[in-house]
PDB file of N, CA and C in Angstrom:
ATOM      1  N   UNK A   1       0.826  -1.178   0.000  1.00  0.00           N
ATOM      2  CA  UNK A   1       0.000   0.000   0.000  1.00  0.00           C
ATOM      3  C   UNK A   1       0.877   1.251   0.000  1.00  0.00           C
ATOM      4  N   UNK A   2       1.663   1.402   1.159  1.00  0.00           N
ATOM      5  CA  UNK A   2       2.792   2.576   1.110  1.00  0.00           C
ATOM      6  C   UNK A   2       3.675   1.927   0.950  1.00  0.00           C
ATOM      7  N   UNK A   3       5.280   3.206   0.172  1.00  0.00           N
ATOM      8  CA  UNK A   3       6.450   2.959  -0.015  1.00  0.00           C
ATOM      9  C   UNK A   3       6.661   3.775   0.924  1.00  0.00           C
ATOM     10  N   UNK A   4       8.128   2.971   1.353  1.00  0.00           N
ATOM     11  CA  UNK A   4       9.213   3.743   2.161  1.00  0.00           C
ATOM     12  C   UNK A   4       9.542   5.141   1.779  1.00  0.00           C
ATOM     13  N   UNK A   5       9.789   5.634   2.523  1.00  0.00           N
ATOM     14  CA  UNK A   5       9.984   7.426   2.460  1.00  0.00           C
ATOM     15  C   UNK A   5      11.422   7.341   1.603  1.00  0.00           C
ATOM     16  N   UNK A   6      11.342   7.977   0.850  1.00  0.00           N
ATOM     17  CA  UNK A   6      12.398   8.530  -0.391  1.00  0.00           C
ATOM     18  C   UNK A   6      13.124   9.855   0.053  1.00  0.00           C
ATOM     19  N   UNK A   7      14.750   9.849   0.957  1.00  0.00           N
ATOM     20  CA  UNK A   7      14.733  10.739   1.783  1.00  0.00           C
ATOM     21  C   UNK A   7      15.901  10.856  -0.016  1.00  0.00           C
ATOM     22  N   UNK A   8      15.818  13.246   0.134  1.00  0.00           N
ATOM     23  CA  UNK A   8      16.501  13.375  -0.707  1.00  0.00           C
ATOM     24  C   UNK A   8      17.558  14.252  -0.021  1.00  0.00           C
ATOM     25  N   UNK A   9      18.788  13.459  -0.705  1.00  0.00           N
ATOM     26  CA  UNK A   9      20.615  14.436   0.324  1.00  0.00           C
ATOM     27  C   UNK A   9      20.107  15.880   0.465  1.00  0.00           C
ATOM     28  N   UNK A  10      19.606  16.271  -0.828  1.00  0.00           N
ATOM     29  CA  UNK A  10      19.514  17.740  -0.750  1.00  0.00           C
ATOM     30  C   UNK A  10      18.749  18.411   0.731  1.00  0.00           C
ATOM     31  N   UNK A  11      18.026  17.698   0.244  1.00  0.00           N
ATOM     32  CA  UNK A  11      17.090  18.438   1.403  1.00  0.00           C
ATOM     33  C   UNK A  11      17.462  18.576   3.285  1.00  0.00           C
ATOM     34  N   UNK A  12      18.136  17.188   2.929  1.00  0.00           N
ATOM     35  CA  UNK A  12      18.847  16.581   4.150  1.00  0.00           C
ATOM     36  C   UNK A  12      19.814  17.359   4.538  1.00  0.00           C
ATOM     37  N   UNK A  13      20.737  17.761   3.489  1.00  0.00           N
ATOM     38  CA  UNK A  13      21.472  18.926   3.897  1.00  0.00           C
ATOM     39  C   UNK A  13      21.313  20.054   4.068  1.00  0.00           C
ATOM     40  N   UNK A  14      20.599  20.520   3.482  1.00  0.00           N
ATOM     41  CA  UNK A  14      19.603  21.997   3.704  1.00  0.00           C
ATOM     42  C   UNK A  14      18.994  21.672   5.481  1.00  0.00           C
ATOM     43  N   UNK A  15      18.963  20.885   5.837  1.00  0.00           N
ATOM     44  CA  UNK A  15      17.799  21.039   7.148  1.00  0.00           C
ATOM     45  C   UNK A  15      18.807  20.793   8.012  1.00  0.00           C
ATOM     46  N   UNK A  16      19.591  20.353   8.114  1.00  0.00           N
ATOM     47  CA  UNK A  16      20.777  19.981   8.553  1.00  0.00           C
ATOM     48  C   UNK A  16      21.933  21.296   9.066  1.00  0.00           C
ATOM     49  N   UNK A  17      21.947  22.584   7.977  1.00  0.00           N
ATOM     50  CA  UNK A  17      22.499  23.487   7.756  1.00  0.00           C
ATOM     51  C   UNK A  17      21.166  24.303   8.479  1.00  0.00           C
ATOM     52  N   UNK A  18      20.041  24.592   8.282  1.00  0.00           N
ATOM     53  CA  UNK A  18      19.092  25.280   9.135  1.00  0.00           C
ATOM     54  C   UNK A  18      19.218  24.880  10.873  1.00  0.00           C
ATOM     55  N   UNK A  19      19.490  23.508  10.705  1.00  0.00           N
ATOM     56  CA  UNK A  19      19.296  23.264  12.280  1.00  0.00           C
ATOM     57  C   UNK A  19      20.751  24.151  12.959  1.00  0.00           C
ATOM     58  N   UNK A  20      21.727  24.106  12.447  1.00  0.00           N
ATOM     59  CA  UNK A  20      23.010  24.382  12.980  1.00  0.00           C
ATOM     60  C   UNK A  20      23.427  25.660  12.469  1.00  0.00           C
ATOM     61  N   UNK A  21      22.439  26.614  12.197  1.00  0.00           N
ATOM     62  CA  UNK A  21      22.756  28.350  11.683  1.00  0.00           C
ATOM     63  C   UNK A  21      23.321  28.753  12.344  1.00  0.00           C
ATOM     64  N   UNK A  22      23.067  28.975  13.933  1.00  0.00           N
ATOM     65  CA  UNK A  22      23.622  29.753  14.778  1.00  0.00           C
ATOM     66  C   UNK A  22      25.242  29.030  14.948  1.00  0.00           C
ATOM     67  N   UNK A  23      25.773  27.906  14.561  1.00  0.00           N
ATOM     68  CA  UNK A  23      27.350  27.778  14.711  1.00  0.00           C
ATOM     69  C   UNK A  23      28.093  28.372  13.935  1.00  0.00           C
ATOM     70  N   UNK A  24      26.941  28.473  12.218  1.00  0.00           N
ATOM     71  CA  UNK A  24      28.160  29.068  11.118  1.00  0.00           C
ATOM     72  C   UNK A  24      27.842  30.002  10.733  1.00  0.00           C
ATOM     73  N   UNK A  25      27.388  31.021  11.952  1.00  0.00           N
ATOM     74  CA  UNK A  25      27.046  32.572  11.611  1.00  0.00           C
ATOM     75  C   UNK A  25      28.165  33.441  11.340  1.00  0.00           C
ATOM     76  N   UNK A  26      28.375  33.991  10.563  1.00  0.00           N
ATOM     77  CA  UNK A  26      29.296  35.602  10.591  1.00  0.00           C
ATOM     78  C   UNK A  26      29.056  36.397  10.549  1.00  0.00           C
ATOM     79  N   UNK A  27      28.823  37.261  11.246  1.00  0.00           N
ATOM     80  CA  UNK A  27      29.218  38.912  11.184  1.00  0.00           C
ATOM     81  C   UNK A  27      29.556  39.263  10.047  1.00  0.00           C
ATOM     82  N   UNK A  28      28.966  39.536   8.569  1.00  0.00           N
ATOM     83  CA  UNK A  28      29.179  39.927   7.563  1.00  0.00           C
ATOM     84  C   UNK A  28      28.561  41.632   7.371  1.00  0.00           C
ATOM     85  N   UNK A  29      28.689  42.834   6.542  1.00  0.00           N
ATOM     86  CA  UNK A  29      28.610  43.758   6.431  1.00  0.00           C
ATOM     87  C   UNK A  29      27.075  43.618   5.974  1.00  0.00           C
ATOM     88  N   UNK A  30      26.629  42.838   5.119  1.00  0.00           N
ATOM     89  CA  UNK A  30      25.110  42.624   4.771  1.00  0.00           C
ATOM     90  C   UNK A  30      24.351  42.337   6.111  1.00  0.00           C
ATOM     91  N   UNK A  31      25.035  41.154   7.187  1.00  0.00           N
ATOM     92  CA  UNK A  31      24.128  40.799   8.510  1.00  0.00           C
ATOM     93  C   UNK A  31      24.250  42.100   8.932  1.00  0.00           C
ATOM     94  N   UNK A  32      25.268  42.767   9.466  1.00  0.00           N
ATOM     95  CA  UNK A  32      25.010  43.816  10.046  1.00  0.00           C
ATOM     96  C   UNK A  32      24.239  44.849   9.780  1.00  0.00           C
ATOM     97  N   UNK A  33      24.081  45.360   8.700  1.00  0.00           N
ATOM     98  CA  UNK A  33      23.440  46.312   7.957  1.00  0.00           C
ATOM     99  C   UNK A  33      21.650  45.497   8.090  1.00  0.00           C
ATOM    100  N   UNK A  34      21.635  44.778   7.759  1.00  0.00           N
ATOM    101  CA  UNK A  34      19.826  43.871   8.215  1.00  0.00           C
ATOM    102  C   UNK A  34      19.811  43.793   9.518  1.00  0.00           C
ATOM    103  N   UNK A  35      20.442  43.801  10.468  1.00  0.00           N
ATOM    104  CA  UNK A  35      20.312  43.851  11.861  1.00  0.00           C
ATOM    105  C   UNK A  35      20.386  45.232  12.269  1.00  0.00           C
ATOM    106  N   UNK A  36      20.885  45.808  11.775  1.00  0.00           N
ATOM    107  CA  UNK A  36      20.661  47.309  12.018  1.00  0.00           C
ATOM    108  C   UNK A  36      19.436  47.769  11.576  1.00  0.00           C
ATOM    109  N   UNK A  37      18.850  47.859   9.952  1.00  0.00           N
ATOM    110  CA  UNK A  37      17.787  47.881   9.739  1.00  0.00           C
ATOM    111  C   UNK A  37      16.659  47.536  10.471  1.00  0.00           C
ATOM    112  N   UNK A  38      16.017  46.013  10.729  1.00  0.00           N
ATOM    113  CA  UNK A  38      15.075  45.349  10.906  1.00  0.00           C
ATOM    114  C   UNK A  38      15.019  45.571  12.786  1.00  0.00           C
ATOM    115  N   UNK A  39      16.535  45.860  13.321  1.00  0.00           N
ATOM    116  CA  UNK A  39      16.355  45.417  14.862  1.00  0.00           C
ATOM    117  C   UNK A  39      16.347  46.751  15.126  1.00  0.00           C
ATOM    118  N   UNK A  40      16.746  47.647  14.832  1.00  0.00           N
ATOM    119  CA  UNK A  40      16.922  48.837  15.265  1.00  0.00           C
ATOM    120  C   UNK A  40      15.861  50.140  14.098  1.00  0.00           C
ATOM    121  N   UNK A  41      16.257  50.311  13.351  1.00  0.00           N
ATOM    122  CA  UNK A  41      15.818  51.303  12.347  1.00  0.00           C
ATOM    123  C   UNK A  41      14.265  51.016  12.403  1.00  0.00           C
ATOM    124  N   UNK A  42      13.423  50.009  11.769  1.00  0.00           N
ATOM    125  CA  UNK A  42      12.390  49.885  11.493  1.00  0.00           C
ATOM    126  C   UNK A  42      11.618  49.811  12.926  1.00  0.00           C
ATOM    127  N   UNK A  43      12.238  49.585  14.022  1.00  0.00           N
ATOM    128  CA  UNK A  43      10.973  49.769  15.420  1.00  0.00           C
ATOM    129  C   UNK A  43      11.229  50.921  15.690  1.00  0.00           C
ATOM    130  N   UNK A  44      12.246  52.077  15.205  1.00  0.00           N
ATOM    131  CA  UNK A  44      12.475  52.909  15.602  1.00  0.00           C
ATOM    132  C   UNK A  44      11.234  53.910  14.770  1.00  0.00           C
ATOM    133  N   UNK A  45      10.763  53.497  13.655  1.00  0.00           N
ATOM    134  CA  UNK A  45      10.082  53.801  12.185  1.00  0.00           C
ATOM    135  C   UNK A  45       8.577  53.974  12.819  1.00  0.00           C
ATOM    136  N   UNK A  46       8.777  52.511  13.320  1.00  0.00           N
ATOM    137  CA  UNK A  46       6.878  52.422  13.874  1.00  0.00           C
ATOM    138  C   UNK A  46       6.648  53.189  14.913  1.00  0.00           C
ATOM    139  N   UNK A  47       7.828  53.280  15.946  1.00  0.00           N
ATOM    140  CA  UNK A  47       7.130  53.734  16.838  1.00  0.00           C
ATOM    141  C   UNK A  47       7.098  55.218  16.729  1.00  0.00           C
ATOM    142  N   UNK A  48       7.878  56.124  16.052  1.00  0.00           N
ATOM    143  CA  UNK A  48       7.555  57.345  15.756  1.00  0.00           C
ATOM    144  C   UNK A  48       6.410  57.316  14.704  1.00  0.00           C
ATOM    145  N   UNK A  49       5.822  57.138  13.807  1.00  0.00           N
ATOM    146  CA  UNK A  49       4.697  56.794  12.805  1.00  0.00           C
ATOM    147  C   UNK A  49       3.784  56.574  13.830  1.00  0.00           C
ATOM    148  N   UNK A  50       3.295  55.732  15.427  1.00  0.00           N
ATOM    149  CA  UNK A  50       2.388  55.878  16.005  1.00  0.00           C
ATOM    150  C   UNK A  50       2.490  56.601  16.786  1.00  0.00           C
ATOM    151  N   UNK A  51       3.479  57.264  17.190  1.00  0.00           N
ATOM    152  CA  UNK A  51       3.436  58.442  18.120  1.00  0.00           C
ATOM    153  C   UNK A  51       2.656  59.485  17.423  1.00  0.00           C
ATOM    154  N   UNK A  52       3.498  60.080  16.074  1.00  0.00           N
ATOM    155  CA  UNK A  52       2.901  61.282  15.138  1.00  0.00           C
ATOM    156  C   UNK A  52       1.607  61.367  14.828  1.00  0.00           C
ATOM    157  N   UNK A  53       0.935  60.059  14.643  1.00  0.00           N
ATOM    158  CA  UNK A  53      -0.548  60.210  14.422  1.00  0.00           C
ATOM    159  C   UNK A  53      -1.188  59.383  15.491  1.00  0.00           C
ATOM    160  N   UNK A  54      -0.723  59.814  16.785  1.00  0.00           N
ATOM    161  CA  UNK A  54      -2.003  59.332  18.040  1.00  0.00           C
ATOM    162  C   UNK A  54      -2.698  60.295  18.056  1.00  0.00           C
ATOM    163  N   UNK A  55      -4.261  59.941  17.822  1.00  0.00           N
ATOM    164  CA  UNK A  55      -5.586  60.734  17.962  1.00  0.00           C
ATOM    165  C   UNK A  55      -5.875  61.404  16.664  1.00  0.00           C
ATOM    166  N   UNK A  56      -5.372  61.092  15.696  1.00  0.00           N
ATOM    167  CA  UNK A  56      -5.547  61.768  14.741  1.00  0.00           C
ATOM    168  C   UNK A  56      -6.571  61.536  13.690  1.00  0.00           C
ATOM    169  N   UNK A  57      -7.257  60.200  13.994  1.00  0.00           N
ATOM    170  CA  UNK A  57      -8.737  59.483  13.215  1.00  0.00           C
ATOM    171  C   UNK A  57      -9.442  59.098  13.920  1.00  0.00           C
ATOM    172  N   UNK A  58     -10.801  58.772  14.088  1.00  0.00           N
ATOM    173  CA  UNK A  58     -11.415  58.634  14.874  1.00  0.00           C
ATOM    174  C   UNK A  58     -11.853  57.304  14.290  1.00  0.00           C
ATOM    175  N   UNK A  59     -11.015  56.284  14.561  1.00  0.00           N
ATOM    176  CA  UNK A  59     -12.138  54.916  14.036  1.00  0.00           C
ATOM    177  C   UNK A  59     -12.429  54.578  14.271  1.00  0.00           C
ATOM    178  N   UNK A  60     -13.727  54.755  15.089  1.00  0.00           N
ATOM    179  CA  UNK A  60     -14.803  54.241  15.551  1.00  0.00           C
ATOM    180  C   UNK A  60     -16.146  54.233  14.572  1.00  0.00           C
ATOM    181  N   UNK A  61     -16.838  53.443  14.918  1.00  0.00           N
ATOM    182  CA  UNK A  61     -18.350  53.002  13.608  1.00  0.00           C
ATOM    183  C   UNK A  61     -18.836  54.322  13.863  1.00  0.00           C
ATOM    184  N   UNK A  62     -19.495  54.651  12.652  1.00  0.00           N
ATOM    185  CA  UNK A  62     -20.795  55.495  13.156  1.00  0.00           C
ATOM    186  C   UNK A  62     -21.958  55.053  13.659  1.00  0.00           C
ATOM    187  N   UNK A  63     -22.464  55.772  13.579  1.00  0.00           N
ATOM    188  CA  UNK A  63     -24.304  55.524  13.822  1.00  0.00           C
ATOM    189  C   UNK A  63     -25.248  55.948  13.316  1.00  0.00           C
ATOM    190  N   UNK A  64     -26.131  55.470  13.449  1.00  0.00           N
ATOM    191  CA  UNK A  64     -27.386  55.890  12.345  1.00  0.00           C
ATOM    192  C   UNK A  64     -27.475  57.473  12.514  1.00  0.00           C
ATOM    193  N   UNK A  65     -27.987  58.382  11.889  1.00  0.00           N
ATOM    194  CA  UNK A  65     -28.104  59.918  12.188  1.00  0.00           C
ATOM    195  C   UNK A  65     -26.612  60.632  11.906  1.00  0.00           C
ATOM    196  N   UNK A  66     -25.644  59.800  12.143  1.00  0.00           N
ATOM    197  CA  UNK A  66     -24.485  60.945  12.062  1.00  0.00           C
ATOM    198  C   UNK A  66     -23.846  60.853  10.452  1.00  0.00           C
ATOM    199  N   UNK A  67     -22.730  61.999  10.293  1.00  0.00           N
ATOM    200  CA  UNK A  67     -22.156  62.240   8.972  1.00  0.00           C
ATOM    201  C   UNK A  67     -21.150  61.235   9.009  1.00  0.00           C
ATOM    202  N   UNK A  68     -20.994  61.221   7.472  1.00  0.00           N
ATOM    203  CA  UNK A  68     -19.976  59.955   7.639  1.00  0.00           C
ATOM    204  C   UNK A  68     -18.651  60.267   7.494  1.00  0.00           C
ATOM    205  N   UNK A  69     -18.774  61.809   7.022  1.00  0.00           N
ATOM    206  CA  UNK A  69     -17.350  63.333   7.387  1.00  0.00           C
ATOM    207  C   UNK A  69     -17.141  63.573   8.489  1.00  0.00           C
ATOM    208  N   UNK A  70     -16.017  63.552   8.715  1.00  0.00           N
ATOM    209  CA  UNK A  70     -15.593  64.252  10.123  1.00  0.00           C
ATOM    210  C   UNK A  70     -15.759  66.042   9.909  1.00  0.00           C
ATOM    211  N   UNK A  71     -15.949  66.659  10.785  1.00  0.00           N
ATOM    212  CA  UNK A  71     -16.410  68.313  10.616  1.00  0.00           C
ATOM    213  C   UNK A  71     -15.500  68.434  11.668  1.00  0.00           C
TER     214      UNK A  71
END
């Protein structure tokens, strides 16, 4: 009914190399520069972007009777 699992090197080595990232990491000018970006720069991004516009829309539903413009 079933065949034996058909394991392929490739993959084997690929998962193999994922499991053990953190031994053959380097400090390369690209890691650094994406760790600077993503760990630093971009929370630095959001959290000024929600500071600048706190209170500045009101999104809440309307209700029957009211405009659907803010005045």
């Amino acid at each position: 009914m079933g065949e034996t699992l058909k394991k392929d090197p490739a993959i084997e080595r690929w998962v193999e190399m994922r499991h053990d990232l953190y031994r053959n990491f380097r400090w390369t000018s690209k890691s650094t520069r994406q760790v600077a970006m993503w760990g630093v720069a971009f929370p630095v991004a959001l959290y000024y972007l929600a500071y600048a516009t706190e209170g500045k829309w009101q999104l809440r539903g309307k209700t029957r009777g009211e405009s659907i413009t803010e005045k």
